[in-house]
Each structure stands twice: as C-alpha cells, then as structure tokens.
Protein backbone atom coordinates (compact mmCIF):
# COMPACT_ATOMS: atom_id res chain seq x y z
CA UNK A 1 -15.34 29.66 -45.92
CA UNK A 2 -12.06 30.13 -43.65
CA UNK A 3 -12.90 31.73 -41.06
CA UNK A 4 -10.75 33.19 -38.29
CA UNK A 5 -9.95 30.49 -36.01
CA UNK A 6 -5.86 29.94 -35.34
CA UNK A 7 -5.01 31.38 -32.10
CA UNK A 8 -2.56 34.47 -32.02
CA UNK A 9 0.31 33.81 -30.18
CA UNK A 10 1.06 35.23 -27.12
CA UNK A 11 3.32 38.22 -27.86
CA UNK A 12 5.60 36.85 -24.83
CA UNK A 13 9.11 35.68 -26.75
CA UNK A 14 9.41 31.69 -25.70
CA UNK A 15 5.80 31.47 -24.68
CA UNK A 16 5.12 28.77 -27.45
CA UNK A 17 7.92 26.46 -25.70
CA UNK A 18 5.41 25.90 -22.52
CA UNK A 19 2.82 24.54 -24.91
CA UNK A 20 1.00 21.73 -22.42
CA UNK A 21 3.61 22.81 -19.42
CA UNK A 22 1.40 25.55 -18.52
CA UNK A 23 0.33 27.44 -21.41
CA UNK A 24 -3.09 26.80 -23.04
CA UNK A 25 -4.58 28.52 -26.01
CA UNK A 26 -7.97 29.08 -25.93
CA UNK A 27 -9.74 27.33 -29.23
CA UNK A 28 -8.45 24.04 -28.20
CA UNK A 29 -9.75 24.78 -24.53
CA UNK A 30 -13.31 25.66 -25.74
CA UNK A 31 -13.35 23.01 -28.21
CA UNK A 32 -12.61 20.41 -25.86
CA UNK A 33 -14.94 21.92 -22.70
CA UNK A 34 -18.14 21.74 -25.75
CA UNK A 35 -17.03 18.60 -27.22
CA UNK A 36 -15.11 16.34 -24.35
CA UNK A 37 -18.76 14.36 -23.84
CA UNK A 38 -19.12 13.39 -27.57
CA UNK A 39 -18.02 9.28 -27.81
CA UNK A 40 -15.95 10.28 -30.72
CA UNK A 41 -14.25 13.34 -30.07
CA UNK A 42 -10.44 12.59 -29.89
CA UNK A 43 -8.87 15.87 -29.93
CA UNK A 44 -6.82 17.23 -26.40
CA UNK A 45 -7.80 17.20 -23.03
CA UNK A 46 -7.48 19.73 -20.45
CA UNK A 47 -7.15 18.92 -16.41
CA UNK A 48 -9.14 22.65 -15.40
CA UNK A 49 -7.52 23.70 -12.13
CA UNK A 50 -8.75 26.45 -9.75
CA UNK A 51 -7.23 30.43 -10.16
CA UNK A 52 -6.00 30.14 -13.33
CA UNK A 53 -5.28 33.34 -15.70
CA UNK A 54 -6.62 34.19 -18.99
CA UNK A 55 -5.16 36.51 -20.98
CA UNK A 56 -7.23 38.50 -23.33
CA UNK A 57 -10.25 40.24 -23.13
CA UNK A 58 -13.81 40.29 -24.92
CA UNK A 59 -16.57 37.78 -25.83
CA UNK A 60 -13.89 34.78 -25.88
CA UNK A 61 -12.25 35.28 -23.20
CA UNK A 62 -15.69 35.76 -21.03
CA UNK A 63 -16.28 32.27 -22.45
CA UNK A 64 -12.89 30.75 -22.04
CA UNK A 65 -13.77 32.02 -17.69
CA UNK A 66 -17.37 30.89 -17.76
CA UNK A 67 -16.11 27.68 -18.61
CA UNK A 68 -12.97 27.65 -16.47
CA UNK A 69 -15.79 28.52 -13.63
CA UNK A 70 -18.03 25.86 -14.48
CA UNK A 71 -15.69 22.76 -14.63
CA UNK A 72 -14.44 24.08 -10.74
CA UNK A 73 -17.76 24.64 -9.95
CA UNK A 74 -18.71 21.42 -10.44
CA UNK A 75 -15.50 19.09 -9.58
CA UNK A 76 -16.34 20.97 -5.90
CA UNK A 77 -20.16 19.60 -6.14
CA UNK A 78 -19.32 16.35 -6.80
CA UNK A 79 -16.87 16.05 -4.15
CA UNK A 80 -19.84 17.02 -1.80
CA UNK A 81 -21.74 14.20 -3.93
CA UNK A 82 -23.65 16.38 -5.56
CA UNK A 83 -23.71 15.75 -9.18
CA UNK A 84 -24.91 19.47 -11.77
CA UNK A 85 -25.20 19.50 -15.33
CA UNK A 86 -22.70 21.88 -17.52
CA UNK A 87 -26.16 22.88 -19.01
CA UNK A 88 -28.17 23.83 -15.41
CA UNK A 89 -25.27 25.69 -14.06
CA UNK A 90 -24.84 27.49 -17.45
CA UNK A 91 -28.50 28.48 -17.55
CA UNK A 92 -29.20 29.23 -13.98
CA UNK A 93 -25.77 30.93 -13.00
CA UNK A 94 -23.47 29.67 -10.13
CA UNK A 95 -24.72 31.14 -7.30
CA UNK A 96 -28.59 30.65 -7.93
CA UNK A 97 -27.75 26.30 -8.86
CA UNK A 98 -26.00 26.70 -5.57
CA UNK A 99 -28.88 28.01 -3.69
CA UNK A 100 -30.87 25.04 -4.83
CA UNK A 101 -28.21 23.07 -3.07
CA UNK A 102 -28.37 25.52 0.52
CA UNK A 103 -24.73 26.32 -0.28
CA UNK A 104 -22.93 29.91 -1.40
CA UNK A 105 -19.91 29.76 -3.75
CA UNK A 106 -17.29 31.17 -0.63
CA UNK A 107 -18.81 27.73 0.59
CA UNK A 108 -16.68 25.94 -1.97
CA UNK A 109 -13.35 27.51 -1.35
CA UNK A 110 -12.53 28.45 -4.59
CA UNK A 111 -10.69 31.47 -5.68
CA UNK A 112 -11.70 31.35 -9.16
CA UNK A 113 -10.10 32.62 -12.68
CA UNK A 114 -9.31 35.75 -12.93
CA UNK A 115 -9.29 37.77 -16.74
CA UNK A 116 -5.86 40.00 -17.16
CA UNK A 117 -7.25 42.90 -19.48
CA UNK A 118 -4.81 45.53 -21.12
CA UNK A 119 -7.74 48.02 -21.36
CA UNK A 120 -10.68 49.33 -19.19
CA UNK A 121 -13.60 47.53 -18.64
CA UNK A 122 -15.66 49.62 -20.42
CA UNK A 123 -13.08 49.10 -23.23
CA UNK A 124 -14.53 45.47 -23.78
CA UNK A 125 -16.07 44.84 -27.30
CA UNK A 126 -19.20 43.38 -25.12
CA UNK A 127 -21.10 45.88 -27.40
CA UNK A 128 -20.21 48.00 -30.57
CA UNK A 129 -20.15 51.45 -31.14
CA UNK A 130 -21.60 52.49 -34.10
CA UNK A 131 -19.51 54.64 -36.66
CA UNK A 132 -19.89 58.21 -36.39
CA UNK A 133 -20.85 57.87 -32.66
CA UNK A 134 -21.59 60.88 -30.52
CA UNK A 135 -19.45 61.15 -27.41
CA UNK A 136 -23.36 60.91 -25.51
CA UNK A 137 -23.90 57.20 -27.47
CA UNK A 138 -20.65 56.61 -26.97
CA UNK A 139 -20.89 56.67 -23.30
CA UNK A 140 -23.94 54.95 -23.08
CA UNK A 141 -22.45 52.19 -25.35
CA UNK A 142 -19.75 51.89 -22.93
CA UNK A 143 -22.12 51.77 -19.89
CA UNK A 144 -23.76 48.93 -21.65
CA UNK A 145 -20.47 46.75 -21.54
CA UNK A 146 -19.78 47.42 -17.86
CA UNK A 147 -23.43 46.44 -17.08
CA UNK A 148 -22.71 43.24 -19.31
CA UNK A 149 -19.76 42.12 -18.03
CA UNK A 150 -21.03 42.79 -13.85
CA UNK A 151 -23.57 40.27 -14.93
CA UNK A 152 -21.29 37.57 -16.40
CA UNK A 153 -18.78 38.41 -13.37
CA UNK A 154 -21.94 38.08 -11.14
CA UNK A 155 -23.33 34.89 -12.47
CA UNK A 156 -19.96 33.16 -13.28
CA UNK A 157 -17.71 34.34 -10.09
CA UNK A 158 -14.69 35.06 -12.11
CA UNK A 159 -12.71 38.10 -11.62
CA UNK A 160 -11.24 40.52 -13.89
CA UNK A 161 -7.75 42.64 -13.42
CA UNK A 162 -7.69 45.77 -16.11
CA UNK A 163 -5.12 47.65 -17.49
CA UNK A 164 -2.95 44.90 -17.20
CA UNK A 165 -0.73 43.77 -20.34
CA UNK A 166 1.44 40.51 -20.47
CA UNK A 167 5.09 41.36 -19.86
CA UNK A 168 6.56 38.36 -19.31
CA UNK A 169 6.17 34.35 -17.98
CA UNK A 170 7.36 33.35 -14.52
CA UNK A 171 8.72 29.17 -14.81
CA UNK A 172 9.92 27.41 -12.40
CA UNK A 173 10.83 23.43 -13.14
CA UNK A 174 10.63 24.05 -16.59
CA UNK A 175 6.96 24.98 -16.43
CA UNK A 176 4.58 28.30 -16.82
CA UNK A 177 3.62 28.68 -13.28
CA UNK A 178 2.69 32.98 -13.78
CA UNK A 179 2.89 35.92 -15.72
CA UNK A 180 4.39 39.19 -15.47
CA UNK A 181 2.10 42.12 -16.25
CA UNK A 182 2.88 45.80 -16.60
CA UNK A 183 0.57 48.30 -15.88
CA UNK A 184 -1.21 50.47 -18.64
CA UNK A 185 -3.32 53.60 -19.21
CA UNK A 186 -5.45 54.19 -21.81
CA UNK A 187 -4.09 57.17 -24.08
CA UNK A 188 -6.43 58.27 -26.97
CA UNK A 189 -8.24 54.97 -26.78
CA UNK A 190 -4.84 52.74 -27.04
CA UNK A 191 -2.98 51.09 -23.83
CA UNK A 192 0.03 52.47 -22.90
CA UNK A 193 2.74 50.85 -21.17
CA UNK A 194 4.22 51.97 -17.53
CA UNK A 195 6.98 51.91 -15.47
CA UNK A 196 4.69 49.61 -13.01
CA UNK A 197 4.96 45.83 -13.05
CA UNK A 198 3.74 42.80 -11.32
CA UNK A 199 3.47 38.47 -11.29
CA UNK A 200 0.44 37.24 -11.06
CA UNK A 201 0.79 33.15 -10.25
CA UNK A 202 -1.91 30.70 -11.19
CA UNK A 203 -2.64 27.10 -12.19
CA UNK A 204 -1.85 27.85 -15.56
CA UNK A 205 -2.28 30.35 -17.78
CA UNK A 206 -4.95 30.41 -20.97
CA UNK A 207 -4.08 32.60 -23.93
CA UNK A 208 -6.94 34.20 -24.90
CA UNK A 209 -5.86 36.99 -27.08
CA UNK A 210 -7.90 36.56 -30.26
CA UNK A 211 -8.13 34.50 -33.31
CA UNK A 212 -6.10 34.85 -37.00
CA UNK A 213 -6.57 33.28 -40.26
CA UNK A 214 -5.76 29.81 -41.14
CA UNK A 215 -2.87 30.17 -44.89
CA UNK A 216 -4.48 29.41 -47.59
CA UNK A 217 -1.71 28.09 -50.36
CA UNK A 218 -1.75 30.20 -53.16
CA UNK A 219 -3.69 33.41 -50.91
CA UNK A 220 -1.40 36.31 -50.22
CA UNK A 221 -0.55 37.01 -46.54
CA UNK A 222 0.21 40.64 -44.81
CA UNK A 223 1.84 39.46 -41.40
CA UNK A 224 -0.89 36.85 -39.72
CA UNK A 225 -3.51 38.40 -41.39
CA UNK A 226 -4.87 37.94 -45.45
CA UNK A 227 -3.92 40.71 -47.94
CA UNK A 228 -6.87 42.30 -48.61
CA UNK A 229 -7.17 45.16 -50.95
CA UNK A 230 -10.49 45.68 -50.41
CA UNK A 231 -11.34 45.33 -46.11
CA UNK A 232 -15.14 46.52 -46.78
CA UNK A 233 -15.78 43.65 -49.04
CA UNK A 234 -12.96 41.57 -47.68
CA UNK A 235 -11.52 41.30 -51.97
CA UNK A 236 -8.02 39.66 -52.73
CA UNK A 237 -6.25 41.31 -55.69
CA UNK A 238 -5.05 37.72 -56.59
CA UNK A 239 -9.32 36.87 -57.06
CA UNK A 240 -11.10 39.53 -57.41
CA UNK A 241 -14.52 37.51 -57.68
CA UNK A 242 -14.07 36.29 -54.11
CA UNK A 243 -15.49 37.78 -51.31
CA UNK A 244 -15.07 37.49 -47.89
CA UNK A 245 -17.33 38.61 -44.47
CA UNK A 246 -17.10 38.12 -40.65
CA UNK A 247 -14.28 37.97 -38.48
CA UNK A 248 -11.45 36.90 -40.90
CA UNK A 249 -11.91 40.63 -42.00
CA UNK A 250 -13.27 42.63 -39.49
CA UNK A 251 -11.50 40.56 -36.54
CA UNK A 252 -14.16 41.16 -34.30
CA UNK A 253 -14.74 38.11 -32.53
CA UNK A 254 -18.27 39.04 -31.93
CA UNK A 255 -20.98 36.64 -33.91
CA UNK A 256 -23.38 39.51 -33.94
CA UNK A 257 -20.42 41.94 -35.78
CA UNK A 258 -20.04 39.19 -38.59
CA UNK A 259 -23.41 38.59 -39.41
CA UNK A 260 -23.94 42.56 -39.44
CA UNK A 261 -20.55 42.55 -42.10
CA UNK A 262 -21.87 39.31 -43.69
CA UNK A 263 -25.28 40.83 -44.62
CA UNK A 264 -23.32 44.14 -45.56
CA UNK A 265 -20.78 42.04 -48.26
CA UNK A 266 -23.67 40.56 -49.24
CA UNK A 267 -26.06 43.53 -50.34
CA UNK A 268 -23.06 45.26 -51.84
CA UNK A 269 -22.14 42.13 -54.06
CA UNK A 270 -25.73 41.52 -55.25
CA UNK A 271 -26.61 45.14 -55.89
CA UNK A 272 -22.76 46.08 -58.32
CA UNK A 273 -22.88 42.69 -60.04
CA UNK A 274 -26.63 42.50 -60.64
CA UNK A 275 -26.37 46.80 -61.61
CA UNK A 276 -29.63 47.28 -59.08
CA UNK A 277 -28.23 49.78 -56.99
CA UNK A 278 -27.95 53.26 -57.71
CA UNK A 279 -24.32 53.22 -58.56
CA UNK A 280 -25.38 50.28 -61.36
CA UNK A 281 -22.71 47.84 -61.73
CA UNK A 282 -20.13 50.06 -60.00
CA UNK A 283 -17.61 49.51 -62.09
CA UNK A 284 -17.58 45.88 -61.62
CA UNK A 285 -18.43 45.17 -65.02
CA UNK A 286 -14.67 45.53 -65.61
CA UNK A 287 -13.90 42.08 -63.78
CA UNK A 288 -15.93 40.46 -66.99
CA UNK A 289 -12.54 42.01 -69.47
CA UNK A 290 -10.78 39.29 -69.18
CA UNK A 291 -13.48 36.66 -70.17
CA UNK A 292 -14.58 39.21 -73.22
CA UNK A 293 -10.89 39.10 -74.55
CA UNK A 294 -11.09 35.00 -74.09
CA UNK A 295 -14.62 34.75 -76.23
CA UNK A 296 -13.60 37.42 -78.72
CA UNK A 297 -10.14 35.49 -79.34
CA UNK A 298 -12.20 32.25 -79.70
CA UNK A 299 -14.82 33.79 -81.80
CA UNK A 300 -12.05 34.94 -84.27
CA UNK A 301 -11.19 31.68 -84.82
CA UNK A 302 -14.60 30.80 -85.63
CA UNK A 303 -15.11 29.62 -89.35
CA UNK A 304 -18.96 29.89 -90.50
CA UNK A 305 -20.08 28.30 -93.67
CA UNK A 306 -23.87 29.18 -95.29
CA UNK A 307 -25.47 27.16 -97.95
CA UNK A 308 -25.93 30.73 -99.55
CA UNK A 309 -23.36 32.72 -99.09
CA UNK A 310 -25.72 34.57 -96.45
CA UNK A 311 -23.07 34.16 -93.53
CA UNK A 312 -19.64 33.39 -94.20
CA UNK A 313 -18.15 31.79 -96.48
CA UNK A 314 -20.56 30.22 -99.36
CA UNK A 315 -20.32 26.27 -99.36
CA UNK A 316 -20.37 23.10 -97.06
CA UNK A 317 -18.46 22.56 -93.79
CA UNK A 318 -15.66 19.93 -95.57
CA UNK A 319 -14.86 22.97 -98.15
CA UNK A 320 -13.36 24.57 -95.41
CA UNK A 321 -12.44 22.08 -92.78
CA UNK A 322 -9.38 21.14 -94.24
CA UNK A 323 -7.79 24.61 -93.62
CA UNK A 324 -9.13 24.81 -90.31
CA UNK A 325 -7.42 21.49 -89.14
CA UNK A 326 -4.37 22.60 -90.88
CA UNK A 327 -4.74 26.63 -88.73
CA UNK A 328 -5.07 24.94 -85.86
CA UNK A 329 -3.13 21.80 -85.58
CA UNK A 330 -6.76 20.08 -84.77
CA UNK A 331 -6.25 16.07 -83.43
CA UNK A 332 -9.95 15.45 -83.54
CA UNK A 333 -12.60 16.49 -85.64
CA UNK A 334 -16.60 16.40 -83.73
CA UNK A 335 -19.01 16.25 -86.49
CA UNK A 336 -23.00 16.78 -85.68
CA UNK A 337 -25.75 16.86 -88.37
CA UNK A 338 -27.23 15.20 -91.50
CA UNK A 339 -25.41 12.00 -92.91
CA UNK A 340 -24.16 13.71 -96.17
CA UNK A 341 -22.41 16.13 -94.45
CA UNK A 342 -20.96 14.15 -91.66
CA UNK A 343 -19.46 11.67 -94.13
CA UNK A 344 -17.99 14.60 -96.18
CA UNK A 345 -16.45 15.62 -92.45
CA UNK A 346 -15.25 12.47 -91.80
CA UNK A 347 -13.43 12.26 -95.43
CA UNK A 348 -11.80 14.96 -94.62
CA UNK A 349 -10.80 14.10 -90.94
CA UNK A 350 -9.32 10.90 -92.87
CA UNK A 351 -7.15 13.02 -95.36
CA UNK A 352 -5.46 14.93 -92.85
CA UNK A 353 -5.43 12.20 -90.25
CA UNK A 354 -7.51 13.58 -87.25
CA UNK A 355 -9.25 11.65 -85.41
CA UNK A 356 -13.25 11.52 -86.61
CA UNK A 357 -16.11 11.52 -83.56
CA UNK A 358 -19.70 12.07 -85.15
CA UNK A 359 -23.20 12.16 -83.25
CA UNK A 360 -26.01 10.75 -85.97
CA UNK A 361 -28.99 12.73 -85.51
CA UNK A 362 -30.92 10.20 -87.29
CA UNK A 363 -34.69 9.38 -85.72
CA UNK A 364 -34.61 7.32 -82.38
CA UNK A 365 -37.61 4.63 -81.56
CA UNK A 366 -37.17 4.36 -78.12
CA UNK A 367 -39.84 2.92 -76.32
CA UNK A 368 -41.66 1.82 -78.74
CA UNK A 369 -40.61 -2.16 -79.07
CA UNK A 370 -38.33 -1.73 -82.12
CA UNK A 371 -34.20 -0.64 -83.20
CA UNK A 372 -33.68 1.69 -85.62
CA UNK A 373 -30.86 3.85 -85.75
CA UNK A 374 -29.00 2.17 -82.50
CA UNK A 375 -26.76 0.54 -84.77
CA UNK A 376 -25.43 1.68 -87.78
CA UNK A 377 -23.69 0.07 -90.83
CA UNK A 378 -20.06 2.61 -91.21
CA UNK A 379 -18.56 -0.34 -93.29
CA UNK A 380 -17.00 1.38 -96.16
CA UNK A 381 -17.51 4.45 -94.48
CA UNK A 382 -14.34 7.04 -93.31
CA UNK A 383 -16.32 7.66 -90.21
C-alpha cells in the first residue's frame, strides 16, 4: 500500500522557493492540525493566521478551510477567556458553539479563509456522477454539491472565490504575501483561461491542489503519476500480479470513490484468477507461463530411479547419482530414506567430492524415557 499522499506542486514557476515564507502545502497542514496534541508528534508546526488562501478545490481543500476556521475560531475565544474544544466546534458548527457563548461570528472580527477555485461550484467533486449519467442526474448530482458545500460554507464561515486559477505569487521582503489569479470559464467541462486577472493578498497561502504518488525504486513513472497499463485494475507491466485501488489510480481524493474502486479491483481479481466469473480466468491464466516454463525446465532435469524398472530408469539412486552430480556441477548431495541406500548416497557423494547431508528416518522414542536413534555411530561410515 502507497497510497496517494505527496502534494502536487503548485504549477506557479518559483513557488517551491517560499516553502515556510508563505507557502504551505496542505498534507503537512492537516497532519499537524490532527496530530499537534499527541506528546510525541514531532513533525512541523504551523502559526494559523486569519484570511488566508487555499488553493484547490474539493474534499481537501474543504478540510484544509474547516480547519483554518477552527484554529481562528478558537485563538478569538480564548482571548475572550473562553476556552472550545477542536472536537465541539467541529461537531456543533461555528456559529451554533457561538450561540452557546451569546456571541455571532461578525462578533469576532474575523474575515476568514477564503477557497480560490478554477471551476464552478457545482464543479466540486463533493459528489460523483455516475458513468453514463443523464444530463437530468447529472444536474441533480450537481445540485447535490452546491447544497453540500452551502452547508460546510454555512457551518465553517469560510468563503469560496470560483473560476479563479493561480497565475502568479505576489512577494514582498522575500516572502509569499498573495497570489495572482486569472479568471476562467468553464468550456466543455474544462477551465479556460481569460484575459481578466487579479491579487488576492492573505496571511499566507495553502496549496491545496491535490495529492500524487510517493516513487517507488524500481516502479515505472509517467510524469508524477505511476505507469499503469492497466487504470481499471491499477496493473504495472513491470508486475503484472500487483494490483492497485483508490486514489493512487483514480486520483479522486474522495474516501468514498476509493473504497467504491477498491471493492471493484477486488471482485475483478478474485473472480479472473479464481475462473468464477463468467469470463473464467479471463485470460489471466497466461501470467502462470512463466512459472510453467520454470517447473517444466526443473522437471527435465529430474532423474527417477524404480526398483523395477516401472518408472525410470531400473536400479538404486547411487547407480545414477554419479552422473547427475557430474550434469549438474552438484556441491552437496541431500540424502533421505533407509540406511542402505543413504550410505550407498553418501559413497558416492565421497567419490566425487560433494558435500554429503542425510536425514535418518530411523524410529524416534521421544517421550517415552529412553534414546534411540538421537545419536548415531557414522564411524567408518562416508556419511
């Protein structure tokens, strides 16, 4: 398991050089607002400041502003002496823990975070659209994620700007202090640049654009993303026995979306490799070549002696061991069986000089208060 979780970069040339001068990615951020309590967490820390920008849109980026609001939210409180849990201002929503406290959230004179969107709000993967949507379900799904994100905007107080795409970073003192933005329109369902620009200043500015794959030495790359051959079932040419489900293929950063993919990879490997479904083994059976060639190779190289004649070659194992140390430039010889025949095996490990390792399968009285075969006398013996 890899998962998705390395922040893109922001697609702003020299953004990366205002790491911790203004610029914040957003998987640090979250890790640190769920984690900062925890006596042994020792990873970054973040000083949240009032109207600051995220960049991005979708699930993350709701979360990265619900917990931009929340740490404000509550600095404010306690400076009135009022001291709210994370986890009751979370639950109940800003304004209603506010209530409880006879105050309103203009009462606390912040301006609050505000979410630059290239899209429409309805655009939002707040919900997905199933394939082969009508336009009518289509609609409705996109109704859905403006109702979804009025609540979060509702119980969070953050803002949202759409149609907005990063342009370009305003510094001053050698620090992020904005962003540029250029107007969009959506074109065929894909944002399209304008002639229209604007800065947008803020306390700084949180990247919040998505998440990539972590390399993997010795996994294939196609730009930041793996080289899959197969993006239903997530399959690498270099191993085609691995599998792979959830956001490091679909890059849907939506948990619901990965378990639904998960579930998917996972009925589709169980039905082709078990032959259940009604395809059979799909042509997966194929993957198994290679390992056929390897046992048919070894099993040519098999030697099989018979007492009878009845199966290979008549005679004992030593008749033939001799040429099949010699074939196969043998260093040890492992013997298992009755005594007569491991000493003949062990002659004939002596004669060519291979080392001789032999398991006695003589009887064993374990347990019952006396030594039998635990030692044995191999004095005079080639063994």
């Amino acid at each position: 398991a890899n998962g998705a979780w390395r922040d893109r970069p922001l697609p702003i040339e020299g953004a990366d050089a205002y790491l911790g001068r203004g610029l914040v990615y957003q998987n640090p951020f979250i890790i640190w607002f769920n984690h900062a309590g925890e006596k042994d967490y020792a990873g970054p820390r973040f000083d949240v400041q009032d109207d600051a920008i995220v960049v991005g849109g979708g699930l993350a980026s709701i979360d990265v502003a619900k917990a931009l609001m929340l740490e404000t939210t509550r600095a404010k409180l306690r400076e009135r002496g009022i001291d709210e849990s994370i986890l009751e201002l979370e639950a109940r929503g800003i304004p209603k823990a506010l209530e409880r406290h006879g105050l309103r959230f203009e009462d606390l004179g912040l301006r609050g975070c505000t979410i630059f969107y290239r899209r429409r709000p309805e655009d939002m993967p707040l919900a997905e659209v199933p394939e082969g949507a009508s336009e009518d379900r289509r609609a409705k799904v996109e109704g859905a994620r403006r109702k979804l994100l009025e609540k979060a905007i509702e119980k969070f107080r953050f803002r949202i700007e759409p149609l907005s795409a990063p342009d370009g970073l305003v510094v001053e003192r050698d620090r992020l202090v904005g962003m540029r933005f250029r107007r969009t329109r959506m074109e065929r369902g894909k944002p399209v640049g304008t002639d229209d620009t604007y800065e947008r200043r803020g306390s700084f500015v949180i990247s919040s654009i998505g998440s990539i794959p972590e390399p993997i030495p010795g996994i294939d790359m196609k730009g930041e993303l793996f080289a899959f051959t197969d993006w239903d079932l997530g399959r690498l040419a270099s191993h085609p026995n691995v599998f792979s489900a959830g956001n490091v293929v679909t890059g849907k950063g939506n948990i619901v979306a990965s378990r639904k993919h998960a579930s998917h990879v996972a009925e589709k490997v169980i039905e082709s490799f078990l032959g259940v479904g009604e395809a059979g083994h799909a042509g997966e059976e194929a993957i198994l070549d290679g390992a056929r060639e390897a046992a048919r190779r070894t099993a040519d190289g098999v030697t099989v002696t018979t007492d009878d004649g009845s199966s290979g070659r008549r005679g004992w194992v030593s008749d033939v061991l001799g040429e099949v140390i010699d074939r196969t430039s043998a260093g040890v010889v492992y013997g298992c069986g009755p005594m007569a025949m491991l000493a003949s095996v062990a002659a004939v490990g002596a004669e060519t000089g291979a080392q001789r390792q032999c398991a006695d399968e003589g009887a064993m009285a374990c347990g019952r208060g006396a030594w039998t075969t635990w030692v044995r006398d191999t004095r005079g013996s080639p063994a």
